[in-house]
C-alpha atoms as a PDB file:
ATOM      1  CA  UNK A   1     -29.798 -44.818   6.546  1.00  0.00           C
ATOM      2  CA  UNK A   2     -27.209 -43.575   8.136  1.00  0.00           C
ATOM      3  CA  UNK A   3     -24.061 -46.197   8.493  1.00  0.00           C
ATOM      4  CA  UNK A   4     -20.672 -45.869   9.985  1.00  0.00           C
ATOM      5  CA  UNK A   5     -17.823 -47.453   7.922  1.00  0.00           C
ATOM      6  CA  UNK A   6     -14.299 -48.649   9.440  1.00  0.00           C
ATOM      7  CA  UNK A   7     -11.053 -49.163   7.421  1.00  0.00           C
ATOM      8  CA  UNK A   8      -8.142 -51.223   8.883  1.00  0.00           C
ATOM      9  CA  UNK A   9      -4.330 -52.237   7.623  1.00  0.00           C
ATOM     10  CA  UNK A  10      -4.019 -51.935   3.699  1.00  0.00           C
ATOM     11  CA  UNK A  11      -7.195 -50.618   3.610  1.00  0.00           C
ATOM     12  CA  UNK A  12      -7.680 -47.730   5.580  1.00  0.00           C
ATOM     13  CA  UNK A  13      -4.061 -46.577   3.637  1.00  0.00           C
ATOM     14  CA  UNK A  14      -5.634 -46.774   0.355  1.00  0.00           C
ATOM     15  CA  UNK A  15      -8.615 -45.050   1.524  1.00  0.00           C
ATOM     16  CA  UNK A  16      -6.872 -42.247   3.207  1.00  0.00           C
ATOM     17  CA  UNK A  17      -9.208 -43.006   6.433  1.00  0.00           C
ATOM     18  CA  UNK A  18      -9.677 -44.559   9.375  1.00  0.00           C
ATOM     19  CA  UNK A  19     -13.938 -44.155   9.362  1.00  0.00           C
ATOM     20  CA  UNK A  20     -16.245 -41.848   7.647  1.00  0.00           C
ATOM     21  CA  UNK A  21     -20.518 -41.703   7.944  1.00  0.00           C
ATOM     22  CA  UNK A  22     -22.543 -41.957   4.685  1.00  0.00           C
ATOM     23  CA  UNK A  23     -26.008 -42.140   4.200  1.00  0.00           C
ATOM     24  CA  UNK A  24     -26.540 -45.050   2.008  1.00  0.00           C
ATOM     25  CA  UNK A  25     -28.820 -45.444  -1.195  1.00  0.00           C
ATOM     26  CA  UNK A  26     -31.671 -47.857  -0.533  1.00  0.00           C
ATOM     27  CA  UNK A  27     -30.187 -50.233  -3.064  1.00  0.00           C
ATOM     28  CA  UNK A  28     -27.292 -51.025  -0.902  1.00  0.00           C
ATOM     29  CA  UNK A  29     -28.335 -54.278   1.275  1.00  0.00           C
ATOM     30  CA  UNK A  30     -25.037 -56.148   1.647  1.00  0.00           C
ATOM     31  CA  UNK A  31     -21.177 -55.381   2.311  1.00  0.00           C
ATOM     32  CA  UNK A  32     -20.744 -56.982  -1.639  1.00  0.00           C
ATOM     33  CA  UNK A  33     -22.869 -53.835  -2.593  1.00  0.00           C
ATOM     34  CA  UNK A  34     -21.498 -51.681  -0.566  1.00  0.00           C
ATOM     35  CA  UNK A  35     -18.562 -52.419  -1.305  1.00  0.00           C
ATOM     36  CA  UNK A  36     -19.234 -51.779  -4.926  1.00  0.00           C
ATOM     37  CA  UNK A  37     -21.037 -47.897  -3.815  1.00  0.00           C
ATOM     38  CA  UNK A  38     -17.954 -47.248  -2.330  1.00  0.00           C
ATOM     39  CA  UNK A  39     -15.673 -47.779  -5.296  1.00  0.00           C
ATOM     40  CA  UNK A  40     -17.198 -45.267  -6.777  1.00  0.00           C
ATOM     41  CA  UNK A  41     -16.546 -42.621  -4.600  1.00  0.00           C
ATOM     42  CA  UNK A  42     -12.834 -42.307  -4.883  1.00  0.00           C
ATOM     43  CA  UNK A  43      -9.773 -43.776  -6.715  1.00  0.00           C
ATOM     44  CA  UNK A  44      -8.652 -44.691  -3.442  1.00  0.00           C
ATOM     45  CA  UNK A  45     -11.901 -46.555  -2.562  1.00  0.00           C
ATOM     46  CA  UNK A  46     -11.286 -48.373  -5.583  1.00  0.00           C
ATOM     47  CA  UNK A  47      -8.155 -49.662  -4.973  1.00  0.00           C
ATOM     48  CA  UNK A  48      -8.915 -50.931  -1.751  1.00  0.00           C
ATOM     49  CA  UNK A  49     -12.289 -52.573  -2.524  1.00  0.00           C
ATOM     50  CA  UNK A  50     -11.840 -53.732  -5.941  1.00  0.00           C
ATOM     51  CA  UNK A  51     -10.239 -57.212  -5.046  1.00  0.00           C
ATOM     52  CA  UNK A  52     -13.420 -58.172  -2.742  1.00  0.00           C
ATOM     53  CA  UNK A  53     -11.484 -61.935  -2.072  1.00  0.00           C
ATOM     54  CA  UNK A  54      -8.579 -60.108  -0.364  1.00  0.00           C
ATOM     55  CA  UNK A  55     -11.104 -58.284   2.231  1.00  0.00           C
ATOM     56  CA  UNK A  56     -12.790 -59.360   5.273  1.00  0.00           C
ATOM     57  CA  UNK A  57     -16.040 -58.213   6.670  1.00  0.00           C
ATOM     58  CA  UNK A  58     -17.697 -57.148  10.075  1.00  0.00           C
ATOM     59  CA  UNK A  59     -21.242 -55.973  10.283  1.00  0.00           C
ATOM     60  CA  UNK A  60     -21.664 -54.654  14.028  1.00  0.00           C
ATOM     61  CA  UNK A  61     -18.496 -56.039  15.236  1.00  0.00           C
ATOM     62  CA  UNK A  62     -19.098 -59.252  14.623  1.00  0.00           C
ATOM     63  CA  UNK A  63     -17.470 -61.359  10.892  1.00  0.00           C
ATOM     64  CA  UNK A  64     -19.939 -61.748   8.267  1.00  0.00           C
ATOM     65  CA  UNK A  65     -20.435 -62.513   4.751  1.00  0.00           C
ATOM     66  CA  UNK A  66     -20.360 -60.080   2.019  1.00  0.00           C
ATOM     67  CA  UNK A  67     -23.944 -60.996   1.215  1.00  0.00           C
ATOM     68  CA  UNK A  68     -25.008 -60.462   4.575  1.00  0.00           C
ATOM     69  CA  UNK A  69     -27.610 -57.893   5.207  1.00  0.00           C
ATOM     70  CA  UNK A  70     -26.831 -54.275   6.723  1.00  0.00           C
ATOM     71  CA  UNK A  71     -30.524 -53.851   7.222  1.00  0.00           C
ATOM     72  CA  UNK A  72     -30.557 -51.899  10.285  1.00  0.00           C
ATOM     73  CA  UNK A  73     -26.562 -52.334  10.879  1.00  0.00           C
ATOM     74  CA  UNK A  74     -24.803 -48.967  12.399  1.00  0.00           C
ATOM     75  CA  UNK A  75     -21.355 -50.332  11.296  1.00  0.00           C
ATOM     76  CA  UNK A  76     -19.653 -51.904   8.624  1.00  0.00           C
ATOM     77  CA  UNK A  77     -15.540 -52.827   9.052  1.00  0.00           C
ATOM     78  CA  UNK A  78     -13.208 -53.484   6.130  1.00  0.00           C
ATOM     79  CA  UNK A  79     -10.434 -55.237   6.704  1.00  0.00           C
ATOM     80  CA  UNK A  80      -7.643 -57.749   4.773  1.00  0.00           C
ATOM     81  CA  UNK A  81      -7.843 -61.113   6.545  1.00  0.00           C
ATOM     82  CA  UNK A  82      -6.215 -61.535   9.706  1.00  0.00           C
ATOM     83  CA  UNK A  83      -3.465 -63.618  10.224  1.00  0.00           C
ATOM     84  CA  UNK A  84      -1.687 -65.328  13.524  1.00  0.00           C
ATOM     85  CA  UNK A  85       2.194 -65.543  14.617  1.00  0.00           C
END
């Protein structure tokens, strides 16, 4: 399965990007577990994922829990929790 994966604030700085595709190991169900995939991909993954109560999820644009399911999802958003002003 092939899933698109967005990075904002914080996040996408530690990563390095903004998006990138990966095809995703069966195993992978939820953004918790994806989350912990992608961790292992780069230092840079790591530090941005590692601290899972600092980030906030969307699964097809719309919030979600990090044990929601991805079945069938075509996005997944990463993002530190936004705040008003």
């Amino acid at each position: 399965m092939t899933l698109t994966i967005l990075y904002f604030a914080w996040v996408r700085e530690r990563i390095g990007a903004s998006e990138e595709a990966v095809d995703l190991p069966q195993a992978v169900a939820t953004p918790r577990a994806l989350a912990a995939w992608l961790a292992e991909r780069s230092p840079g993954h790591r530090a941005a994922l590692s601290d899972l109560a600092r980030i906030r999820v969307a699964i097809d644009q719309e919030f979600a829990d990090l044990d929601a399911s991805i079945a069938g999802a075509r996005e997944v958003a990463f993002f530190p929790p936004v705040t008003g002003g």
